[in-house]
PDB file of N, CA and C in Angstrom:
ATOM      1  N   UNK A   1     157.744 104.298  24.105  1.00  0.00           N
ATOM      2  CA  UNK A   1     159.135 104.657  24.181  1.00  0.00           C
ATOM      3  C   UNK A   1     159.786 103.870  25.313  1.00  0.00           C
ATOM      4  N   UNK A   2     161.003 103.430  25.132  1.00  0.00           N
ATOM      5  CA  UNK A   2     161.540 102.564  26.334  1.00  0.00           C
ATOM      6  C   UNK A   2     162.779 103.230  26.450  1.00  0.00           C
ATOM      7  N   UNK A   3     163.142 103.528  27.475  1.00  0.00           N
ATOM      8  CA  UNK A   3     164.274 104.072  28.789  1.00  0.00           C
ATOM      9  C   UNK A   3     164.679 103.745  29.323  1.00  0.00           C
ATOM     10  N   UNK A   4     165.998 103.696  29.293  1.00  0.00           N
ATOM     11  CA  UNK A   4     167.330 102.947  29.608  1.00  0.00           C
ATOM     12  C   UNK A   4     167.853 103.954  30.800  1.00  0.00           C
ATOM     13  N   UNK A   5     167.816 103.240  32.124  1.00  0.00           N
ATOM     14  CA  UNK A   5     167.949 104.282  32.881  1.00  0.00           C
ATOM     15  C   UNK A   5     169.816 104.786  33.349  1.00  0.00           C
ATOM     16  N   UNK A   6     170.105 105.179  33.530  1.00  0.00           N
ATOM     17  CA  UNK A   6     171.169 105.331  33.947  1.00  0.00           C
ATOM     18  C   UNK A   6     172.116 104.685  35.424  1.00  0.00           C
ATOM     19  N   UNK A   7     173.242 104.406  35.736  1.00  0.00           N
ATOM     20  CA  UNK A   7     173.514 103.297  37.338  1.00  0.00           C
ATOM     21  C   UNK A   7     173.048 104.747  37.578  1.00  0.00           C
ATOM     22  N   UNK A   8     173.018 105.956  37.726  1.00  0.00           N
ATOM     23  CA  UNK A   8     172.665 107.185  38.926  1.00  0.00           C
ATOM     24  C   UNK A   8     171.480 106.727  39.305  1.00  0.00           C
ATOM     25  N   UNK A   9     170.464 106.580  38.223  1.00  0.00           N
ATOM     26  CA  UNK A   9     169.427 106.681  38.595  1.00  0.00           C
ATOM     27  C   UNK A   9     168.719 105.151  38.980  1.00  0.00           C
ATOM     28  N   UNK A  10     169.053 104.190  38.376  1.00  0.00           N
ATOM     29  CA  UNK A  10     168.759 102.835  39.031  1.00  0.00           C
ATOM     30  C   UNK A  10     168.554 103.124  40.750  1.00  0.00           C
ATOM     31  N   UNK A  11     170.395 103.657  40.986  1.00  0.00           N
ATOM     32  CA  UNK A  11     170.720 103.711  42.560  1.00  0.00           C
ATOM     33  C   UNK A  11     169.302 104.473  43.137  1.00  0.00           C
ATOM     34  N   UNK A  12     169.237 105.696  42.740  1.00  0.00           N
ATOM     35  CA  UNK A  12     168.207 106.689  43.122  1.00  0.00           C
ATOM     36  C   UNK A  12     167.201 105.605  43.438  1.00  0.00           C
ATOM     37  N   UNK A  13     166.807 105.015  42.287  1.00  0.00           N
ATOM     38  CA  UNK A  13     165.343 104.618  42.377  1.00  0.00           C
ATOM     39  C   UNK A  13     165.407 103.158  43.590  1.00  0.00           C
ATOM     40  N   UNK A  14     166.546 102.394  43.734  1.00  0.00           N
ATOM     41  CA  UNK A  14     166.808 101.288  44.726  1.00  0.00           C
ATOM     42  C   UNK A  14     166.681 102.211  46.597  1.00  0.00           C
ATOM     43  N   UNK A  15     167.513 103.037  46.283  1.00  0.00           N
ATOM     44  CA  UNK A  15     167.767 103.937  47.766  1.00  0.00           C
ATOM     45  C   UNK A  15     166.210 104.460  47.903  1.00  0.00           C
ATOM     46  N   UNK A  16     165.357 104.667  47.040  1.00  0.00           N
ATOM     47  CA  UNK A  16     164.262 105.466  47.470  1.00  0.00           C
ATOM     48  C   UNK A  16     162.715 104.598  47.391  1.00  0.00           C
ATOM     49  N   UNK A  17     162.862 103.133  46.948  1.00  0.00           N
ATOM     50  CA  UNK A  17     161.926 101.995  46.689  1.00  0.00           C
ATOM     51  C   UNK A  17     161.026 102.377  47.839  1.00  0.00           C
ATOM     52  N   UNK A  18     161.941 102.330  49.252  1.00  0.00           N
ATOM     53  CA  UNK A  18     160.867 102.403  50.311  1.00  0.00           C
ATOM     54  C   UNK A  18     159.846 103.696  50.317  1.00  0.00           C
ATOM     55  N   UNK A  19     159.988 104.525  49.229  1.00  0.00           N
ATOM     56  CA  UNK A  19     158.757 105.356  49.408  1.00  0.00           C
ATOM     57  C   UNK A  19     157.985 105.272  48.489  1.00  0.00           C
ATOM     58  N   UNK A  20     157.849 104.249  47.810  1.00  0.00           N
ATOM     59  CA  UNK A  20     157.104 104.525  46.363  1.00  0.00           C
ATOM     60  C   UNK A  20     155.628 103.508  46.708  1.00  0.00           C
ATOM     61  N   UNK A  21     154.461 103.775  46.073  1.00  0.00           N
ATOM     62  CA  UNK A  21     153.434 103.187  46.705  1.00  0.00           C
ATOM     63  C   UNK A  21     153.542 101.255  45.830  1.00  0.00           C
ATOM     64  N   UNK A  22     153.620 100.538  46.328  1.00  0.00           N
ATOM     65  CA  UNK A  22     153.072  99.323  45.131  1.00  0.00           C
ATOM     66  C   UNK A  22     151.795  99.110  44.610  1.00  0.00           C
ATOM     67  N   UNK A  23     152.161  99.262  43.456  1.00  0.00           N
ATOM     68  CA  UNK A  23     150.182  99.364  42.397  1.00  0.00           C
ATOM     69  C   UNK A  23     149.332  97.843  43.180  1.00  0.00           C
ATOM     70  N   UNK A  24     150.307  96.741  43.720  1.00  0.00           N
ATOM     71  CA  UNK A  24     149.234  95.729  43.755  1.00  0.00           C
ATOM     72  C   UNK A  24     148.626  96.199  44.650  1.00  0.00           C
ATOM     73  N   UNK A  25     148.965  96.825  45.614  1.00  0.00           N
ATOM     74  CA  UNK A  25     148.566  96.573  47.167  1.00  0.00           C
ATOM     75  C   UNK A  25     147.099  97.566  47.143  1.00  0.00           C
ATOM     76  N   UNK A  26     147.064  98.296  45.949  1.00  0.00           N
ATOM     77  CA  UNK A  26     146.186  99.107  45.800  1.00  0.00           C
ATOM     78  C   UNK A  26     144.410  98.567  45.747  1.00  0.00           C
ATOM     79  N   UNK A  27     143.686  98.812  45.986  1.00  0.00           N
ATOM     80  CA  UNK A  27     142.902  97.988  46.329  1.00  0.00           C
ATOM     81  C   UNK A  27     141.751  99.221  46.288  1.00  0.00           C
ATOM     82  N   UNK A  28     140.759  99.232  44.681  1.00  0.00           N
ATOM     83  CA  UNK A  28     139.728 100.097  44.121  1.00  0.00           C
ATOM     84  C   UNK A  28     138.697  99.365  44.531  1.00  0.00           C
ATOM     85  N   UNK A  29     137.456  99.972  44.651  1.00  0.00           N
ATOM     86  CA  UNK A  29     135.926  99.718  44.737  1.00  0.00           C
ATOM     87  C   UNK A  29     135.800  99.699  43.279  1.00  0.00           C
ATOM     88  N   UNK A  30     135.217  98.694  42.813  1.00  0.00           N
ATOM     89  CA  UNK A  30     134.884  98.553  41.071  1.00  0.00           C
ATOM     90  C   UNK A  30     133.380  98.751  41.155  1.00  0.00           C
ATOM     91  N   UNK A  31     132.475  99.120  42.216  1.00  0.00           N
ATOM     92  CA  UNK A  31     131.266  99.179  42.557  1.00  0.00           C
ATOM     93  C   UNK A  31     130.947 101.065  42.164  1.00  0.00           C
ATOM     94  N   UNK A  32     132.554 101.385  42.591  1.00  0.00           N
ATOM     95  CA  UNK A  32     132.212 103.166  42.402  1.00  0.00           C
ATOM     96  C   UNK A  32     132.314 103.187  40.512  1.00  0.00           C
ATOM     97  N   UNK A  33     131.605 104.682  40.497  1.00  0.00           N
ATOM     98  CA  UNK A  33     131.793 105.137  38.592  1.00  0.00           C
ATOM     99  C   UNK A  33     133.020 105.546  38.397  1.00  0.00           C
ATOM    100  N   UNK A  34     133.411 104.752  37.032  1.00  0.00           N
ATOM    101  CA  UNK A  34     134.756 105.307  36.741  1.00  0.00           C
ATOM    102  C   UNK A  34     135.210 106.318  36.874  1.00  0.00           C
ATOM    103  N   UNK A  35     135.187 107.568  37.224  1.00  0.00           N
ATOM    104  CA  UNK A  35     135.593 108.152  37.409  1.00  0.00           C
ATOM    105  C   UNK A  35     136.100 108.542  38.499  1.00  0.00           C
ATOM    106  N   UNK A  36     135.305 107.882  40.116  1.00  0.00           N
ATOM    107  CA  UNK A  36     136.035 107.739  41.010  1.00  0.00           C
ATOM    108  C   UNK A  36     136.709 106.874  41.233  1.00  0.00           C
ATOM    109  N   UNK A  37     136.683 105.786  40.661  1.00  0.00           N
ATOM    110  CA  UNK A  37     137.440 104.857  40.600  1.00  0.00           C
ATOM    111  C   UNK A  37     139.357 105.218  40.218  1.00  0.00           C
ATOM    112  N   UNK A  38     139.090 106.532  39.231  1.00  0.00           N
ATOM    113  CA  UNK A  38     140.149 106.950  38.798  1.00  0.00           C
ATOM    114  C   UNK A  38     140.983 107.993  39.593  1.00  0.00           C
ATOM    115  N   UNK A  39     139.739 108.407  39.848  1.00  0.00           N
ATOM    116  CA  UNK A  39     140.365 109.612  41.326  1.00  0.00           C
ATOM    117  C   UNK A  39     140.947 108.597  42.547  1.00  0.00           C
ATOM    118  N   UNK A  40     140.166 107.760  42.838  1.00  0.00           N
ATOM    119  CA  UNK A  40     140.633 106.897  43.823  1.00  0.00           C
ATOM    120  C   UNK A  40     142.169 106.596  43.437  1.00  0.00           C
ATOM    121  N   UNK A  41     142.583 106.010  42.572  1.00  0.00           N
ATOM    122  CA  UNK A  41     143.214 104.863  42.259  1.00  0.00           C
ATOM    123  C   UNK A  41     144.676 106.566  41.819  1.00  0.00           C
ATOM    124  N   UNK A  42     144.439 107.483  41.778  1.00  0.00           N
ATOM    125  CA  UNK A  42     145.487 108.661  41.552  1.00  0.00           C
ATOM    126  C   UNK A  42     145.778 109.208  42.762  1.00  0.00           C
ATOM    127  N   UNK A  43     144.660 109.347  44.090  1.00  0.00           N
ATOM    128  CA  UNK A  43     144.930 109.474  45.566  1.00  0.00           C
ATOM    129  C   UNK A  43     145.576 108.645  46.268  1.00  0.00           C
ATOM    130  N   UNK A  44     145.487 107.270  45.192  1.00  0.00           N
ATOM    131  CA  UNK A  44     146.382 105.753  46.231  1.00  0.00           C
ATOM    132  C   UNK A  44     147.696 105.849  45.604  1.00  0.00           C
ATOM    133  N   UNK A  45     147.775 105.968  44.221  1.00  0.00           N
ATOM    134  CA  UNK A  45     149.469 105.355  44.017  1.00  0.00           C
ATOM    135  C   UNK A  45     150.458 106.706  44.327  1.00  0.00           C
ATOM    136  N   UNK A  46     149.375 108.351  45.057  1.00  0.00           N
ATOM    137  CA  UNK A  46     150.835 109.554  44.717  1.00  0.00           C
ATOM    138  C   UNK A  46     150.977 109.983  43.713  1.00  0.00           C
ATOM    139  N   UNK A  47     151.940 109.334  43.000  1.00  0.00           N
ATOM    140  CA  UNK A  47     152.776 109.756  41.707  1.00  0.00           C
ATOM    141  C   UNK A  47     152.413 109.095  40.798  1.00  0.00           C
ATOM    142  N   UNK A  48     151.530 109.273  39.790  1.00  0.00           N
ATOM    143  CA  UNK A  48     151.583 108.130  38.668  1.00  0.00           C
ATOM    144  C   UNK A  48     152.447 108.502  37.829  1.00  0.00           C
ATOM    145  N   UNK A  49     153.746 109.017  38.048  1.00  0.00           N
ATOM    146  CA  UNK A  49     154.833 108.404  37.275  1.00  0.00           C
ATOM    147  C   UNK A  49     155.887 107.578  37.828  1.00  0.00           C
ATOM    148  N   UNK A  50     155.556 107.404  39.179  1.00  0.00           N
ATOM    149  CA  UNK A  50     157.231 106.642  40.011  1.00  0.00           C
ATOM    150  C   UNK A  50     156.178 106.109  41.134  1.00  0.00           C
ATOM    151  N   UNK A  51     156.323 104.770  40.707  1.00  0.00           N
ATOM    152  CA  UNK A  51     155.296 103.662  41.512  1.00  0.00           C
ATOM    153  C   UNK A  51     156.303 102.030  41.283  1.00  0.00           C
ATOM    154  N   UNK A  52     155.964 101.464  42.774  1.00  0.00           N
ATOM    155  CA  UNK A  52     156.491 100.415  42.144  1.00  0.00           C
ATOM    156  C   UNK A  52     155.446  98.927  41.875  1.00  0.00           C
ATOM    157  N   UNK A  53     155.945  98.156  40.815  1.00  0.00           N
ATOM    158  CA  UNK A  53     155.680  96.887  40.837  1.00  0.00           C
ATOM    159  C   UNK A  53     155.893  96.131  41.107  1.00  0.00           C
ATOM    160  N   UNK A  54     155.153  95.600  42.137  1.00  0.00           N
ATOM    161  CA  UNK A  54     156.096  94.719  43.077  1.00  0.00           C
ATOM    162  C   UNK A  54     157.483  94.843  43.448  1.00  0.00           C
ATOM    163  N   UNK A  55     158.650  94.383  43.224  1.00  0.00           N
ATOM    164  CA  UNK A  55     159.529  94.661  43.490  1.00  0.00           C
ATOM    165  C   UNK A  55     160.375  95.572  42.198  1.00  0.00           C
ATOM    166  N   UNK A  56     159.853  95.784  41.502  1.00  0.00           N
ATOM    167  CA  UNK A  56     160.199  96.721  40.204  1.00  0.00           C
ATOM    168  C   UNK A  56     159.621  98.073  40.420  1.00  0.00           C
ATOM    169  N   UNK A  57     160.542  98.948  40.890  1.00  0.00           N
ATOM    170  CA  UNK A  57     160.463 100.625  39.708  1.00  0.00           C
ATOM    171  C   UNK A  57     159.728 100.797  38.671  1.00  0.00           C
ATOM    172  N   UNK A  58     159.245 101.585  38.501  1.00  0.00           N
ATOM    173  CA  UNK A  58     158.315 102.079  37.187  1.00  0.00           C
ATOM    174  C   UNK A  58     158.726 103.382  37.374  1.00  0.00           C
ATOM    175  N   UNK A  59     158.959 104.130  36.166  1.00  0.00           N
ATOM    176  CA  UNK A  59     159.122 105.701  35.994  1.00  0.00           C
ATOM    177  C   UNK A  59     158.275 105.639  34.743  1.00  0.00           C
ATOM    178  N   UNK A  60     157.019 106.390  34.724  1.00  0.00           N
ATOM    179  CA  UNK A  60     156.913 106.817  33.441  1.00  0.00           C
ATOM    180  C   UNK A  60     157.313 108.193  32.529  1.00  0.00           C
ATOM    181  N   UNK A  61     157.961 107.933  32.013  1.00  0.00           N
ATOM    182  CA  UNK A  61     158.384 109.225  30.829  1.00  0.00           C
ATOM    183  C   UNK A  61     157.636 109.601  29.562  1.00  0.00           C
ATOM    184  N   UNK A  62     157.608 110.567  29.137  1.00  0.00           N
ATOM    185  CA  UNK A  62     156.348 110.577  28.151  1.00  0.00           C
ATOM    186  C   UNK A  62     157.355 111.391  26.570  1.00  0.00           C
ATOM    187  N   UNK A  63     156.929 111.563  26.123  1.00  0.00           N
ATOM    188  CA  UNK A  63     157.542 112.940  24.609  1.00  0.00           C
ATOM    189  C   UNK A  63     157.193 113.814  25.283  1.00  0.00           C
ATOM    190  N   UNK A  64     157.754 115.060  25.089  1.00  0.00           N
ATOM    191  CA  UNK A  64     157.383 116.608  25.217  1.00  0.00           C
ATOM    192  C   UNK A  64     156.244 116.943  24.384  1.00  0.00           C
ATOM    193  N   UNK A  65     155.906 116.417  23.365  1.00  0.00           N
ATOM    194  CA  UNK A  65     154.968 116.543  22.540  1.00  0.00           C
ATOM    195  C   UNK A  65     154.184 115.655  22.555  1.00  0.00           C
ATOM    196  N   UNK A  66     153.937 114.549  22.904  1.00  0.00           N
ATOM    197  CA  UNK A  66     152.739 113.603  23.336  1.00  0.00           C
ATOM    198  C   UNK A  66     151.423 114.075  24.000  1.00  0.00           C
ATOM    199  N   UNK A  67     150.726 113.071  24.256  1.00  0.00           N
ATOM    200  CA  UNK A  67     149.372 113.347  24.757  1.00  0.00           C
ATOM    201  C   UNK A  67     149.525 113.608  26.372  1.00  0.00           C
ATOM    202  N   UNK A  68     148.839 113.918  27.272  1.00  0.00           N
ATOM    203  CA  UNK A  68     149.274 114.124  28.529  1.00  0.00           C
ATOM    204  C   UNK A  68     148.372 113.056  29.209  1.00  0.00           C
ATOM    205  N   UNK A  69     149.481 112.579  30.512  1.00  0.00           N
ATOM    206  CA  UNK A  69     149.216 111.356  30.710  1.00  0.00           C
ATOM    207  C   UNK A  69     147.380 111.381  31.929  1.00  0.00           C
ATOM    208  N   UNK A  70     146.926 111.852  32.123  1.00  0.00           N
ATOM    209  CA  UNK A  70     145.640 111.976  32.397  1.00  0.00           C
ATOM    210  C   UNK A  70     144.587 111.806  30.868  1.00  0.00           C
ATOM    211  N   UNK A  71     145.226 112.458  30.352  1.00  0.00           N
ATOM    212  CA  UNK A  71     144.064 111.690  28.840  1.00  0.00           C
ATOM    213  C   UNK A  71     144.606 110.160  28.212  1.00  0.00           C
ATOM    214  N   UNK A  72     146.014 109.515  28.463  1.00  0.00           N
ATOM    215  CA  UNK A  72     146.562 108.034  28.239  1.00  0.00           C
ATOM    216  C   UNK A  72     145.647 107.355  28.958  1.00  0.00           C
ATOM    217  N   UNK A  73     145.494 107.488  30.302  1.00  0.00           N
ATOM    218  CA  UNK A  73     145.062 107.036  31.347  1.00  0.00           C
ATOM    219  C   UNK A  73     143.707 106.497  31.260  1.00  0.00           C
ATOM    220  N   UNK A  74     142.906 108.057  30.814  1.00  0.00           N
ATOM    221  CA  UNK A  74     141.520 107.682  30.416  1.00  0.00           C
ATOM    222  C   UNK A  74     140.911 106.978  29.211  1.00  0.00           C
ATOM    223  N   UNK A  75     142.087 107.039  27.958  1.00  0.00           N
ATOM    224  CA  UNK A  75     141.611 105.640  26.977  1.00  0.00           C
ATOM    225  C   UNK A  75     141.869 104.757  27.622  1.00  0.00           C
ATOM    226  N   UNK A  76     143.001 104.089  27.952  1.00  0.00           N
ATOM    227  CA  UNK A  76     143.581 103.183  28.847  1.00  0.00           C
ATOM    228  C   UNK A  76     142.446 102.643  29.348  1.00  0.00           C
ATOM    229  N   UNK A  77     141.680 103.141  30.506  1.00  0.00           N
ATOM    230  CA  UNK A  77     140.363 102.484  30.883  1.00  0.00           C
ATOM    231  C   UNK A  77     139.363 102.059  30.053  1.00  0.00           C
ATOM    232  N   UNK A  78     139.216 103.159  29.028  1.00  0.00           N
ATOM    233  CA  UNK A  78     137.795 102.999  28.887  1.00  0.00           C
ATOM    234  C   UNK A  78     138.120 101.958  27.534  1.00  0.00           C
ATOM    235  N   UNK A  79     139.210 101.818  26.814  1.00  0.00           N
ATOM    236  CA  UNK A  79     139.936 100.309  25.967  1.00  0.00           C
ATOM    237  C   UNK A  79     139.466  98.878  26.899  1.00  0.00           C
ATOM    238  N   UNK A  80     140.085  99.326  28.141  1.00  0.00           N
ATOM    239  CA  UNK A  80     139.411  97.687  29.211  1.00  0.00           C
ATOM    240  C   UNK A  80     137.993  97.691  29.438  1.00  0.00           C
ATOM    241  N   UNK A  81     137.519  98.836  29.580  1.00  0.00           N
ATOM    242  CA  UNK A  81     136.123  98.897  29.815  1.00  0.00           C
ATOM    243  C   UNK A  81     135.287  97.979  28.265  1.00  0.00           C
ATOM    244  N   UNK A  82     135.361  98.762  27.073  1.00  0.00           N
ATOM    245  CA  UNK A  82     134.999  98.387  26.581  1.00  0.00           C
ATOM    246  C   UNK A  82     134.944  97.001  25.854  1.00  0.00           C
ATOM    247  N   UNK A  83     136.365  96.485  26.275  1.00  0.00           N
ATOM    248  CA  UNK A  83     136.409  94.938  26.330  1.00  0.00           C
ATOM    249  C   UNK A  83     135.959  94.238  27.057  1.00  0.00           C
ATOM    250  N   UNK A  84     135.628  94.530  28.296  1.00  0.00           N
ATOM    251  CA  UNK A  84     134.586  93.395  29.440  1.00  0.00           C
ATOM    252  C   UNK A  84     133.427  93.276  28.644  1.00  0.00           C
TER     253      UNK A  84
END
């Protein structure tokens, strides 16, 4: 789904950049088991819905009826996993 944010909320998200963690700077042990790897990497970014990229905002929004984003997360990995 893609979201068109509103100027309120652009502003919001520009005025408040300085608190949001940046995913690059994040920096996992790929030596630990996925699963701490995942705990890790949810203790570093805060919020995994309002993180930034590099100099980009990210909000993630989901359906009310969708999957919940801790089970996205975990295909998500284990899709890359199983491609290495």
């Amino acid at each position: 789904m893609i979201y068109v944010f509103s100027k309120k909320e652009l502003a919001e998200l520009s005025r408040d950049k300085n608190a949001l963690v940046n995913i690059n700077e994040i920096k996992i042990d790929t030596a630990l088991p996925i699963a701490q790897r995942f705990e890790d990497f949810l203790h570093a970014v805060q919020n995994p819905y309002c993180f930034l990229c590099d100099e980009t905002p990210v909000i993630l929004r989901f359906a009310e009826d969708g999957k919940p984003l801790d089970e996205l997360i975990c295909n998500h990995f284990a899709r890359n996993m199983a491609g290495q």
